[in-house]
N, C-alpha and C. Protein backbone atom coordinates (compact mmCIF):
# COMPACT_ATOMS: atom_id res chain seq x y z
N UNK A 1 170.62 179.87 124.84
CA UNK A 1 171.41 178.67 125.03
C UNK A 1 170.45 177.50 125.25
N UNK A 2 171.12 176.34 124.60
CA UNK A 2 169.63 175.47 125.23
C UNK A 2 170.88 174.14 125.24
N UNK A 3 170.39 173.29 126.35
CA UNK A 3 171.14 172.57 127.06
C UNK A 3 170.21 170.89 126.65
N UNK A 4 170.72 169.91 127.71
CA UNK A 4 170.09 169.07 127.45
C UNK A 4 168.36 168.90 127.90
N UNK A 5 167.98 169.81 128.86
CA UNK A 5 166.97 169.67 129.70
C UNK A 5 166.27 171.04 129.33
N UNK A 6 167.07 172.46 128.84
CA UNK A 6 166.35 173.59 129.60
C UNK A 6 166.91 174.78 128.09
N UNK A 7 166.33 175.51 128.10
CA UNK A 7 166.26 176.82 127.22
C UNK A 7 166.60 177.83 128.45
N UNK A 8 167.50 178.89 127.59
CA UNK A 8 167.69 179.43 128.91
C UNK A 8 168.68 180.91 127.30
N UNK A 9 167.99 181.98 128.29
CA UNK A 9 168.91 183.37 127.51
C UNK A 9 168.89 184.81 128.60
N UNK A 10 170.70 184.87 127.83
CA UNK A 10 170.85 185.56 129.25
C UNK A 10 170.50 187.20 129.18
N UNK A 11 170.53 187.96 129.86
CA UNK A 11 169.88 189.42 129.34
C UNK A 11 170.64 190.16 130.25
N UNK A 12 170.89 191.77 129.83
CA UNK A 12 171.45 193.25 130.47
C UNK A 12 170.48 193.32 131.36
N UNK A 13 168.86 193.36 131.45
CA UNK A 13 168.02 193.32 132.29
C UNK A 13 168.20 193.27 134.00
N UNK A 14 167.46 193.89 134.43
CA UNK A 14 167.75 193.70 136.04
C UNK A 14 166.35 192.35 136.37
N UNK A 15 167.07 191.63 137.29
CA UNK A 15 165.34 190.58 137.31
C UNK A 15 164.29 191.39 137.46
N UNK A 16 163.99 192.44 138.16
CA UNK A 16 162.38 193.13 138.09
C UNK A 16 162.11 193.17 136.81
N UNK A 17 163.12 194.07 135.95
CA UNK A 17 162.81 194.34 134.72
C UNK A 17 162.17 192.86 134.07
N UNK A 18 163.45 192.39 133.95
CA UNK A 18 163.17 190.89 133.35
C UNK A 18 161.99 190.22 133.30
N UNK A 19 161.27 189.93 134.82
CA UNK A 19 160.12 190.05 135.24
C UNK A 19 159.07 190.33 134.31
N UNK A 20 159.32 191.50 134.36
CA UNK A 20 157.92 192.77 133.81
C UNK A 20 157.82 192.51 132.19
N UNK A 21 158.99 192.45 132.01
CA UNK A 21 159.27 192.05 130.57
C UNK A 21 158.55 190.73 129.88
N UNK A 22 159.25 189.97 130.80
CA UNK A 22 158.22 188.72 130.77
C UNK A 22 157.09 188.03 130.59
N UNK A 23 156.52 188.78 131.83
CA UNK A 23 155.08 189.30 131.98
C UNK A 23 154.41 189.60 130.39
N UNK A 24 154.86 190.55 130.27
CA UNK A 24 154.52 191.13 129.03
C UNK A 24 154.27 190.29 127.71
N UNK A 25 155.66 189.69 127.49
CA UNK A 25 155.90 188.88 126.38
C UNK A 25 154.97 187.84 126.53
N UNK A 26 154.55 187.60 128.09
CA UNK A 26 153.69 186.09 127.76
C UNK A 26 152.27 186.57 127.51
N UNK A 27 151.64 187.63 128.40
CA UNK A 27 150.49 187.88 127.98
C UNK A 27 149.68 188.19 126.38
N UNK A 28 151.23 188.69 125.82
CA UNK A 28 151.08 188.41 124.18
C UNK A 28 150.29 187.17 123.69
N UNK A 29 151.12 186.06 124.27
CA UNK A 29 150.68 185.27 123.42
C UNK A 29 149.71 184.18 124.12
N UNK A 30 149.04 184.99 124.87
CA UNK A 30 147.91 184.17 125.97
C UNK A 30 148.09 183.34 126.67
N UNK A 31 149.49 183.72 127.44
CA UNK A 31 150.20 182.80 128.68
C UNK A 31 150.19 184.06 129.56
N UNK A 32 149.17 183.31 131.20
CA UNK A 32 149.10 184.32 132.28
C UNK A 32 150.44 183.25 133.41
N UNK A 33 150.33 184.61 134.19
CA UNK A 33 151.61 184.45 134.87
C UNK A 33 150.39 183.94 136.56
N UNK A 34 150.06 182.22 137.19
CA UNK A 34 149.41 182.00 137.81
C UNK A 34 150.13 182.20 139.65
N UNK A 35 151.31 182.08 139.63
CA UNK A 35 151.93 182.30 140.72
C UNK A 35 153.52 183.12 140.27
N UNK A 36 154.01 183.51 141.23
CA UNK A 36 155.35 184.21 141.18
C UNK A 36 155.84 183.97 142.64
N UNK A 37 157.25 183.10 142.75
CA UNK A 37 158.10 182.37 143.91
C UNK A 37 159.62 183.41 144.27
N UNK A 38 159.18 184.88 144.88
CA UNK A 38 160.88 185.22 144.92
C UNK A 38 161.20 184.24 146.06
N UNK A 39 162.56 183.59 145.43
CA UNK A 39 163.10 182.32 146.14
C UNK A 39 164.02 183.39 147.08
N UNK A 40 164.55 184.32 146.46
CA UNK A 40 165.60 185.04 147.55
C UNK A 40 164.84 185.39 148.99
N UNK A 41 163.98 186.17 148.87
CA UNK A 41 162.89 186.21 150.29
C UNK A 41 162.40 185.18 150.87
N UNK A 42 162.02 184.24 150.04
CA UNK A 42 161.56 182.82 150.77
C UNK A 42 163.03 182.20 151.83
N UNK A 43 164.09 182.46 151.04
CA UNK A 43 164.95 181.80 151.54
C UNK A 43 165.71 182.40 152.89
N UNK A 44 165.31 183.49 152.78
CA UNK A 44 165.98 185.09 153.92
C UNK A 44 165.12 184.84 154.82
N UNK A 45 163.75 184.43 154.78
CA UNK A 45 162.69 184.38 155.25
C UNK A 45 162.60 183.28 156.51
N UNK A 46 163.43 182.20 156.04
CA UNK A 46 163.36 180.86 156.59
C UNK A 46 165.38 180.75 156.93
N UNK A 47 165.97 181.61 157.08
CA UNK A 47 167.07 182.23 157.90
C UNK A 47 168.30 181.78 157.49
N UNK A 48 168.55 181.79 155.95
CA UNK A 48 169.69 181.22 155.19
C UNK A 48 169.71 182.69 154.15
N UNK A 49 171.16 182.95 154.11
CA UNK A 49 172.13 184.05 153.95
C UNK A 49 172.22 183.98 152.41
N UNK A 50 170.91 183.63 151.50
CA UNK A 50 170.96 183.37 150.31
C UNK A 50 170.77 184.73 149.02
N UNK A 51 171.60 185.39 148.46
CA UNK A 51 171.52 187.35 147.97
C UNK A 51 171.40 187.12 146.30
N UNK A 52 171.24 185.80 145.88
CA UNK A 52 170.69 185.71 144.45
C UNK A 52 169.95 186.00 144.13
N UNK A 53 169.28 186.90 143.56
CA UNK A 53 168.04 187.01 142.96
C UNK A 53 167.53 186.19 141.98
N UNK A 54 166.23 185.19 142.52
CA UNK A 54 166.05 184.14 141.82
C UNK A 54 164.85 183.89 141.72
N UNK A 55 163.71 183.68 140.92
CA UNK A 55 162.21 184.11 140.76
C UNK A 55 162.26 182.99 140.07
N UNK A 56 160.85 182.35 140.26
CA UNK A 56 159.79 181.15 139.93
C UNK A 56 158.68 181.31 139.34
N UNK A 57 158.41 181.66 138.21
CA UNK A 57 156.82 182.06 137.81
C UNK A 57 156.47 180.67 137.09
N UNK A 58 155.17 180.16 137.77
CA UNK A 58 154.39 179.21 137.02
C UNK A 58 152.88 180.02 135.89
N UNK A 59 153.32 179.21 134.67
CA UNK A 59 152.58 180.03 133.36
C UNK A 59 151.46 179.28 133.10
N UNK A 60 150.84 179.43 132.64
CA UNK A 60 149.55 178.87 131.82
C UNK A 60 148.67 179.62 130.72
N UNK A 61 148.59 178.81 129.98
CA UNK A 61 147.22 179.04 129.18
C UNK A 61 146.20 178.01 128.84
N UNK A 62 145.33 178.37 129.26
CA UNK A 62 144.05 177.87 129.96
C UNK A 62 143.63 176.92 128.68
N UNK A 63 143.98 177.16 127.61
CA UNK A 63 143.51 176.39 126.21
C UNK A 63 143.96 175.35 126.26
N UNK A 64 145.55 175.31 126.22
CA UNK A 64 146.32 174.17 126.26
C UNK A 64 146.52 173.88 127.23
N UNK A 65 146.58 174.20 128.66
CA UNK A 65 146.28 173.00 129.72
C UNK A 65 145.02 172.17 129.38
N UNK A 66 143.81 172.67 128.95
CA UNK A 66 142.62 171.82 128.99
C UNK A 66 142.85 170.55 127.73
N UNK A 67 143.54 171.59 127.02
CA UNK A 67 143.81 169.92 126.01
C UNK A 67 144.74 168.72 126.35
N UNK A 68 146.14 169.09 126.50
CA UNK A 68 146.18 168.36 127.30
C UNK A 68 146.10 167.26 128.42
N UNK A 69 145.65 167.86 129.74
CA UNK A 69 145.02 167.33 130.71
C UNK A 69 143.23 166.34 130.13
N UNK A 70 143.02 166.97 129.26
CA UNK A 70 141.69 165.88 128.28
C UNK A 70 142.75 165.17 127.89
N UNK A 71 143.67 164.95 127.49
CA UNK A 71 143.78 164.00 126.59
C UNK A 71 144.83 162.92 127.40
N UNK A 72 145.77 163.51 128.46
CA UNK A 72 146.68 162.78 129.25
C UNK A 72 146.06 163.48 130.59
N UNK A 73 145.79 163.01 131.69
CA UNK A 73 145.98 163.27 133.07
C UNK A 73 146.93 163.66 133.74
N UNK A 74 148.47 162.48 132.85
CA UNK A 74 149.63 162.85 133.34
C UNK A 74 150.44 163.77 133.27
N UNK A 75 150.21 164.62 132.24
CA UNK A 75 150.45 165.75 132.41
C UNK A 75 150.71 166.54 132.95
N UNK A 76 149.34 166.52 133.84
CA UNK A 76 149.34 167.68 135.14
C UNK A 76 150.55 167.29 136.15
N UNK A 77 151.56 166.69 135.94
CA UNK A 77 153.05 166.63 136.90
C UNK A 77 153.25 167.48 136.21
N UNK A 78 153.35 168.17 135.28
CA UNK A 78 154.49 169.42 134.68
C UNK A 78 153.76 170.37 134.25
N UNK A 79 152.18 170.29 134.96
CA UNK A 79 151.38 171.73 135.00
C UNK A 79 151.64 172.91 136.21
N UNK A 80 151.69 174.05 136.29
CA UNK A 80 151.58 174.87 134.90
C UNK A 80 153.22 174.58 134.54
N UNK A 81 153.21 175.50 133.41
CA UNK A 81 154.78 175.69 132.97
C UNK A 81 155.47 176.65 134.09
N UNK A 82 156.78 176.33 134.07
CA UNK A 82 157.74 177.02 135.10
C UNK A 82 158.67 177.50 133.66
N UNK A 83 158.94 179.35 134.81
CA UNK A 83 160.02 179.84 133.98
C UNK A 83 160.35 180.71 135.41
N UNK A 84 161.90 180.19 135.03
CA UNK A 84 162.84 180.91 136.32
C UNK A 84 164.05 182.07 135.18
N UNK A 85 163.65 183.31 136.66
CA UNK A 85 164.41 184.83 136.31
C UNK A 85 165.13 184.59 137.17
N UNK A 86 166.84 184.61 137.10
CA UNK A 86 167.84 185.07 138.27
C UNK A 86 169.35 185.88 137.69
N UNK A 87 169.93 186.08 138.72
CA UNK A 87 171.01 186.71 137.96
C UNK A 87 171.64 185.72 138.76
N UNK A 88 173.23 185.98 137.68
CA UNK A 88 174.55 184.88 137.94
C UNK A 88 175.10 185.54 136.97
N UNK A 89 176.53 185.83 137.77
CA UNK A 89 177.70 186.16 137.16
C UNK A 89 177.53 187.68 136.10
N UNK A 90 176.63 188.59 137.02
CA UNK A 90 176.57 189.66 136.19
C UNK A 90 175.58 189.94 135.13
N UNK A 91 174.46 188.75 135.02
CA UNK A 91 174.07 188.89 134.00
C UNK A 91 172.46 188.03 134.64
N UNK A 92 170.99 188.67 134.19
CA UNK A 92 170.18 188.03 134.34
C UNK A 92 169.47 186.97 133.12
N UNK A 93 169.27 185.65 133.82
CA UNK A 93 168.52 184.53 133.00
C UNK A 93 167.38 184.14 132.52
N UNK A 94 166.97 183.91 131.84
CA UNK A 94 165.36 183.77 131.65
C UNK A 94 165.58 182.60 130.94
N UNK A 95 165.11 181.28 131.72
CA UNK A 95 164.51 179.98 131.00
C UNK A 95 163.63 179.11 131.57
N UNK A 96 163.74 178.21 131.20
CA UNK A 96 162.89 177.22 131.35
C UNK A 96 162.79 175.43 131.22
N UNK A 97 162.70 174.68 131.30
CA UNK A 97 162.68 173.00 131.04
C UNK A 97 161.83 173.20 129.74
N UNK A 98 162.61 172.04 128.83
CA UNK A 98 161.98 172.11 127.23
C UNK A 98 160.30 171.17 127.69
N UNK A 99 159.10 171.78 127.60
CA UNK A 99 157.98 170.94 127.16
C UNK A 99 158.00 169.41 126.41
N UNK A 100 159.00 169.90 125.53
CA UNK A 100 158.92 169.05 124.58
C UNK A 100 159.41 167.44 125.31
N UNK A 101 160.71 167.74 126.39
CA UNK A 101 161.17 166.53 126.81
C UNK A 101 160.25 166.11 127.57
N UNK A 102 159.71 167.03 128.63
CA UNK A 102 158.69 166.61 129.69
C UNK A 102 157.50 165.47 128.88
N UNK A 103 157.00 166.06 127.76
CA UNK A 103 156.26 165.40 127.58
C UNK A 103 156.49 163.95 127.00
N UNK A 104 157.61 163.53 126.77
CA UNK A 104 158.41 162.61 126.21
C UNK A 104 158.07 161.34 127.45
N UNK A 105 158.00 161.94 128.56
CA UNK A 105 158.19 161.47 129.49
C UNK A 105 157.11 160.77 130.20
N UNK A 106 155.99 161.23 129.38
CA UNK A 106 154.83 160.66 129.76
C UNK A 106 154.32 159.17 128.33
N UNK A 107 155.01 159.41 127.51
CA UNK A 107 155.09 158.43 126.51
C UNK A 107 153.77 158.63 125.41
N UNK A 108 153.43 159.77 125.44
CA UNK A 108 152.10 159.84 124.46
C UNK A 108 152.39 160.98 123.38
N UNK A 109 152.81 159.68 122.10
CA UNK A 109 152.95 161.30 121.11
C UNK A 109 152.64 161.55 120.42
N UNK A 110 150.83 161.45 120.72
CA UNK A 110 150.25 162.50 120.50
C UNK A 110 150.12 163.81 121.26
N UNK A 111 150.59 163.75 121.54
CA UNK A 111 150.23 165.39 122.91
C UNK A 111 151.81 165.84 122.00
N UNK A 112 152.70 165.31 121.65
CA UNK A 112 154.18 165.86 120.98
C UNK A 112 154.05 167.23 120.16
N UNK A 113 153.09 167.14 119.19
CA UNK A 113 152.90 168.72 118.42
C UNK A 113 152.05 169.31 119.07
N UNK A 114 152.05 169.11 120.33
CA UNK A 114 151.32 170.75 121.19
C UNK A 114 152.47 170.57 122.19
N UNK A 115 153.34 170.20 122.80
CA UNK A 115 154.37 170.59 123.23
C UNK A 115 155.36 171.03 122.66
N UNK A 116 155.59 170.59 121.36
CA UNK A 116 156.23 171.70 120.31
C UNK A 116 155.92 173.33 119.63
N UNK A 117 154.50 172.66 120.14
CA UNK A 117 154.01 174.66 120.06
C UNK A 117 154.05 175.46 121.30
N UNK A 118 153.89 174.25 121.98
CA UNK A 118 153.88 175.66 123.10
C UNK A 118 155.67 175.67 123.68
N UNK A 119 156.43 174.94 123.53
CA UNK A 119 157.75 175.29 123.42
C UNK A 119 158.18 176.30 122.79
N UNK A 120 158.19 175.99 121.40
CA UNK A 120 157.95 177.54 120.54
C UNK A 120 157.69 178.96 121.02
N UNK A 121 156.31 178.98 121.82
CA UNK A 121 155.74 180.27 122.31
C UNK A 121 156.37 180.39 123.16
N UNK A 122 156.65 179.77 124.41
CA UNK A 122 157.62 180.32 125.32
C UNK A 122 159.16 180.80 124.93
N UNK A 123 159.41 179.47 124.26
CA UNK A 123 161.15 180.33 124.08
C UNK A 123 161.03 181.58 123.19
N UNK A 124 160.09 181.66 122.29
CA UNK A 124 159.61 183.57 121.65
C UNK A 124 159.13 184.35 122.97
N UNK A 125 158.13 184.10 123.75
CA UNK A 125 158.68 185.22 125.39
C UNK A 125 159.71 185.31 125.85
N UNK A 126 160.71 183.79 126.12
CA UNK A 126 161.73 184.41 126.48
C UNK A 126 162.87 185.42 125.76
N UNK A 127 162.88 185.16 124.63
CA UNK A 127 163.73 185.64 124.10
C UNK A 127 163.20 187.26 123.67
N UNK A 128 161.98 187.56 123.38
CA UNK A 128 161.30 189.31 123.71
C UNK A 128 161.73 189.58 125.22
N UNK A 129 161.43 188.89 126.00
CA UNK A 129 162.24 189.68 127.17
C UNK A 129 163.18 189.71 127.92
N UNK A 130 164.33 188.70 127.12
CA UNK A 130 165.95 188.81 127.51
C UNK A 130 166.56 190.20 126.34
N UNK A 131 165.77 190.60 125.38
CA UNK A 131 165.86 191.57 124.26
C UNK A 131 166.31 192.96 125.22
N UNK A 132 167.34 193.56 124.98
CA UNK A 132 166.90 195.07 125.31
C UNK A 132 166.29 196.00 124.63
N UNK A 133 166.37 197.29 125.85
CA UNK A 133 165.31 198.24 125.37
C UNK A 133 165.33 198.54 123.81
């Protein structure tokens, strides 16, 4: 599904799975997974009754951040990439905010056909690991 802001597909997957899946699909294509946010524990943690399962992984690949960030500074507001795993309504999510707008947002388009590629590569992870077995 892709909305005005965000790519997003929903999967049979349990979030671990989803996760792992993830994982997977990005290391394919030379996106490492630099942090991972379970928001449900953070939030249990700090004493709010919150039972969503809802995960934060910030992505990178080290190639295209460096181009980038050489070529705009500003950038780095929407470094690394974020992709959120949760379930809702029975069913787990895997998406993300389109690159492509973010970078819109910084007004340089030249940096536009490498946020179109790397849009590309992510929504192909997401969609290998909203895939079932």
């Amino acid at each position: 599904m892709t909305s005005l802001f965000h790519y997003s597909k929903a999967s049979d997957k349990g979030v671990d799975e989803a996760v792992e899946a993830l994982r997977s699909a990005l290391a394919e294509r030379k996106f490492g997974v630099l942090w991972q946010l379970d928001m449900t524990q953070t939030l249990q943690g700090k004493g709010f009754d919150f039972k969503q399962p809802y995960r934060i992984l910030e992505v990178c690949n080290p190639f295209e951040a460096n181009g980038v960030l050489t070529q705009n500074p500003l950038v780095g507001y929407f470094l690394p990439c974020k992709i959120v795993v949760y379930e809702d309504g029975g069913k787990t999510h895997i998406g993300l905010p389109l690159p492509t707008l973010l970078i819109d947002m910084v007004g340089d388009d030249q940096l536009r056909e490498t946020a179109e590629r790397i849009e590309a590569t992510l929504k192909s992870a997401v969609d290998d690991a909203a895939q079932g077995e």
